[in-house]
Protein backbone atom coordinates (compact mmCIF):
# COMPACT_ATOMS: atom_id res chain seq x y z
CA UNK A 1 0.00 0.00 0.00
CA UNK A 2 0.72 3.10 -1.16
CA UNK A 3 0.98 6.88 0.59
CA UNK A 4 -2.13 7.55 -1.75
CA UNK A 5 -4.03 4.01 -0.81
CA UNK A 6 -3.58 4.78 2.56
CA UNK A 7 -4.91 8.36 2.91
CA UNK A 8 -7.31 7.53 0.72
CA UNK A 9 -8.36 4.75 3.04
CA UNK A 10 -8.12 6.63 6.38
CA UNK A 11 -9.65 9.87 5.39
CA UNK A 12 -12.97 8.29 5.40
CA UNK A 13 -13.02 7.80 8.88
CA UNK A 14 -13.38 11.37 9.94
CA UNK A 15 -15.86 12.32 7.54
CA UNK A 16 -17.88 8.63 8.37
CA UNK A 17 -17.38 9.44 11.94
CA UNK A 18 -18.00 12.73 12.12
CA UNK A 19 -21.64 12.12 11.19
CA UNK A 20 -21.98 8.79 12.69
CA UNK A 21 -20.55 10.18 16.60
CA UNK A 22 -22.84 13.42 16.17
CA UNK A 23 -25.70 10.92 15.15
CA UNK A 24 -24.80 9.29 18.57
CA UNK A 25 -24.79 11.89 20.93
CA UNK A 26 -28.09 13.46 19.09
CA UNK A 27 -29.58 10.12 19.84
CA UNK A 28 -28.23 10.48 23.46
CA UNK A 29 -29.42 13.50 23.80
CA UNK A 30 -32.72 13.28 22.62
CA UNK A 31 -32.94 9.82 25.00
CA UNK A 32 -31.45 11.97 27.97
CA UNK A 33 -28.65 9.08 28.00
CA UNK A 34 -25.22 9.92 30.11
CA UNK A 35 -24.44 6.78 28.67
CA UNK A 36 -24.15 7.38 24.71
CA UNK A 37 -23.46 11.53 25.45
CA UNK A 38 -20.12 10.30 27.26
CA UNK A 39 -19.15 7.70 24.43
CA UNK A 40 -19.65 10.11 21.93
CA UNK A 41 -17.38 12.67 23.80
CA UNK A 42 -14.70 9.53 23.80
CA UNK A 43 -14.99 9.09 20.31
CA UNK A 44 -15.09 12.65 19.24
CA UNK A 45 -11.38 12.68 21.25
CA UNK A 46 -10.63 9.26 19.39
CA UNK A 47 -11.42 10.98 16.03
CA UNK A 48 -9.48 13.75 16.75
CA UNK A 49 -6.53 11.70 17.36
CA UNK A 50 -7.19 9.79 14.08
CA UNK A 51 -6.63 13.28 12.25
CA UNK A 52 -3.10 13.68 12.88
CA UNK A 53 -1.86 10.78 11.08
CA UNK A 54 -4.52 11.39 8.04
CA UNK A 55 -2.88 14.88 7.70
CA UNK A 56 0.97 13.27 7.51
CA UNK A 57 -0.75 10.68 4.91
CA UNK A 58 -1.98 13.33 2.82
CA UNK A 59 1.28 15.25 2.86
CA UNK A 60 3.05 12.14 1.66
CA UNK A 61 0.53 11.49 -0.85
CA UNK A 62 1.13 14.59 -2.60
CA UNK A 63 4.74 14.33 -2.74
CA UNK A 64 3.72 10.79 -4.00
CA UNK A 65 1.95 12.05 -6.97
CA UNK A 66 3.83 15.52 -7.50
CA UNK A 67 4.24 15.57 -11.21
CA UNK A 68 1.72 12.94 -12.21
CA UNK A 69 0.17 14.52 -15.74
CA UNK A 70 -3.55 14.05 -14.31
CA UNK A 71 -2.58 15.69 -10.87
CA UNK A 72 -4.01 19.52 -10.85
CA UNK A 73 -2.25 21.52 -8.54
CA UNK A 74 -4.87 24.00 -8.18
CA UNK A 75 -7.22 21.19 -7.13
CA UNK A 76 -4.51 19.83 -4.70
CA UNK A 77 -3.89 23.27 -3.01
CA UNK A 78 -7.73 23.66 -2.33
CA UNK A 79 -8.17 20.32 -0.94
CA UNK A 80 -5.44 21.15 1.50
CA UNK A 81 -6.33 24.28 2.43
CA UNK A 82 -10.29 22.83 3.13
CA UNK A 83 -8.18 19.63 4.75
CA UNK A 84 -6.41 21.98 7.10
CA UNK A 85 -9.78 24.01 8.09
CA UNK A 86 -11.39 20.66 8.97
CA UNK A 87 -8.26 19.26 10.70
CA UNK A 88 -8.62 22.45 12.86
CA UNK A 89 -12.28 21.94 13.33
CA UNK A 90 -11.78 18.34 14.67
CA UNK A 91 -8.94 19.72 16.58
CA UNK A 92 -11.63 21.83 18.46
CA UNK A 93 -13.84 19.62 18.57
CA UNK A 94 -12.06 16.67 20.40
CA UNK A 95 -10.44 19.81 22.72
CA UNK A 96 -13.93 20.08 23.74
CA UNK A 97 -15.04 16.94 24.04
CA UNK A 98 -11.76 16.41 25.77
CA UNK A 99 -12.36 18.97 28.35
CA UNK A 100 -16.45 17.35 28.68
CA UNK A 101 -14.73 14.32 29.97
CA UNK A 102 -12.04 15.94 32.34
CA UNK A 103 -15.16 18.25 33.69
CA UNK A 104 -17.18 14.71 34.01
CA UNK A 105 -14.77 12.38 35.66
CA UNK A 106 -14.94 10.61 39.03
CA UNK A 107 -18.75 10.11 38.50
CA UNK A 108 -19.23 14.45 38.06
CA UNK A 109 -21.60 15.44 35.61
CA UNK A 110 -20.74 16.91 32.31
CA UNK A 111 -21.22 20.66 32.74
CA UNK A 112 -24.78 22.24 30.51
CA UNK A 113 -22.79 23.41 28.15
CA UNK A 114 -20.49 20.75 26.86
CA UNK A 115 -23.21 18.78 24.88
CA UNK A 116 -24.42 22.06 22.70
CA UNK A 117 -21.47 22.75 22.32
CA UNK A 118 -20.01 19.51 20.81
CA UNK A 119 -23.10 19.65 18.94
CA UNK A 120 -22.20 22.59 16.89
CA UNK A 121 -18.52 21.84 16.60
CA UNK A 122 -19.59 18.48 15.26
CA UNK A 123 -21.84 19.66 12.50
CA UNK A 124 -19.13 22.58 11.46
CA UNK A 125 -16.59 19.75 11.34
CA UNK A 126 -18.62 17.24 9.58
CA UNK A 127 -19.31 19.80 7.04
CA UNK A 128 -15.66 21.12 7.00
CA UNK A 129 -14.89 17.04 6.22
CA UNK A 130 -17.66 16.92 3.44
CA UNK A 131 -16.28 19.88 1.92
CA UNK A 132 -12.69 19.00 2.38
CA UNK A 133 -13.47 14.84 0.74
CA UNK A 134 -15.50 16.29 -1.84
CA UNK A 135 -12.56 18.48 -3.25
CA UNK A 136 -10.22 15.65 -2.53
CA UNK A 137 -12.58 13.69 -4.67
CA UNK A 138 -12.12 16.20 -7.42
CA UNK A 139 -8.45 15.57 -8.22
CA UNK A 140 -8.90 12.15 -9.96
CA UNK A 141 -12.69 12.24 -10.82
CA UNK A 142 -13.30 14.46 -13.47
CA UNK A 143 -16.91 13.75 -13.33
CA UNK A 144 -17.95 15.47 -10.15
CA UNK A 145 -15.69 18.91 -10.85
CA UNK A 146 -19.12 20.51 -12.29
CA UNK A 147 -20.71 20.63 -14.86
CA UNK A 148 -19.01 20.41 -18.54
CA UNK A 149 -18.91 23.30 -20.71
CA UNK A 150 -21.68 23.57 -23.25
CA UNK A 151 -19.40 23.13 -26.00
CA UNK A 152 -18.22 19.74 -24.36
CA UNK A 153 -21.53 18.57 -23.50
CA UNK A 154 -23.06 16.03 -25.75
CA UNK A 155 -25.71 17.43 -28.43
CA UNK A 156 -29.54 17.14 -27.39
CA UNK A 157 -32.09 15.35 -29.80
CA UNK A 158 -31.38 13.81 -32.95
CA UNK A 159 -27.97 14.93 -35.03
């Protein structure tokens, strides 16, 4: 496996996650469950933690393909710069989960404002992700840049 392969592989986790832990502690919310609010806080921290080596990955991955003729550097530059606003988001976001689970140790309860809190960080971040895999996605898939320009795109009705 290759530096591409693997951030390819890993950087669905955060954006999978992202939606899947908020999904969590919505549900535990909603269900008024200390139970799946604290596990979500513990995986929010876990996801964060995940980021760091997706970020190296995706450095290397560049380098891999730095002078590849299909490789757009314009492309490449934007998905790092949306990768590096998410990475910061999830950054935040485990920080505050982090600090949910220091306030809420030794059988303490999580403070009010922790959960809210997480809530919006986590759907900032998950959209920061979306935005941040869809331009990824861009480099080597033509077919979701946008549309084509009308002189590319194929005739309508018979020729």
């Amino acid at each position: 496996m290759d530096w591409p392969h693997l951030h390819l592989a890993l950087n669905h986790v955060p954006v999978l996650g992202s939606i899947f832990i908020t999904l969590l502690l919505t549900a535990g919310l909603l269900k008024k469950s200390d139970e799946l609010k604290r596990m979500s806080l513990c995986w929010f921290v876990s996801l964060m933690a995940l980021a760091i080596p997706i970020k190296f990955t995706g450095d290397f991955a560049y380098d891999a393909t730095q002078g590849a003729p299909w490789l757009n550097d314009q492309l490449a530059a934007a998905h790092e710069q949306s990768a590096d606003q998410a990475t910061t988001a999830i950054f935040l976001l485990g920080i505050v989960a982090g600090l949910g689970m220091f306030l809420g140790r030794k059988g303490k309860p999580v403070p009010n404002w922790v959960y809210p809190a997480v809530l919006v960080l986590a759907l900032i971040t998950f959209g920061l992700m979306a935005r941040a895999a869809n331009l990824g996605g861009q480099i080597r898939h033509e077919e979701i840049r946008g549309a084509l320009p009308l002189s590319a795109a194929s005739p309508i009705g018979p020729a």
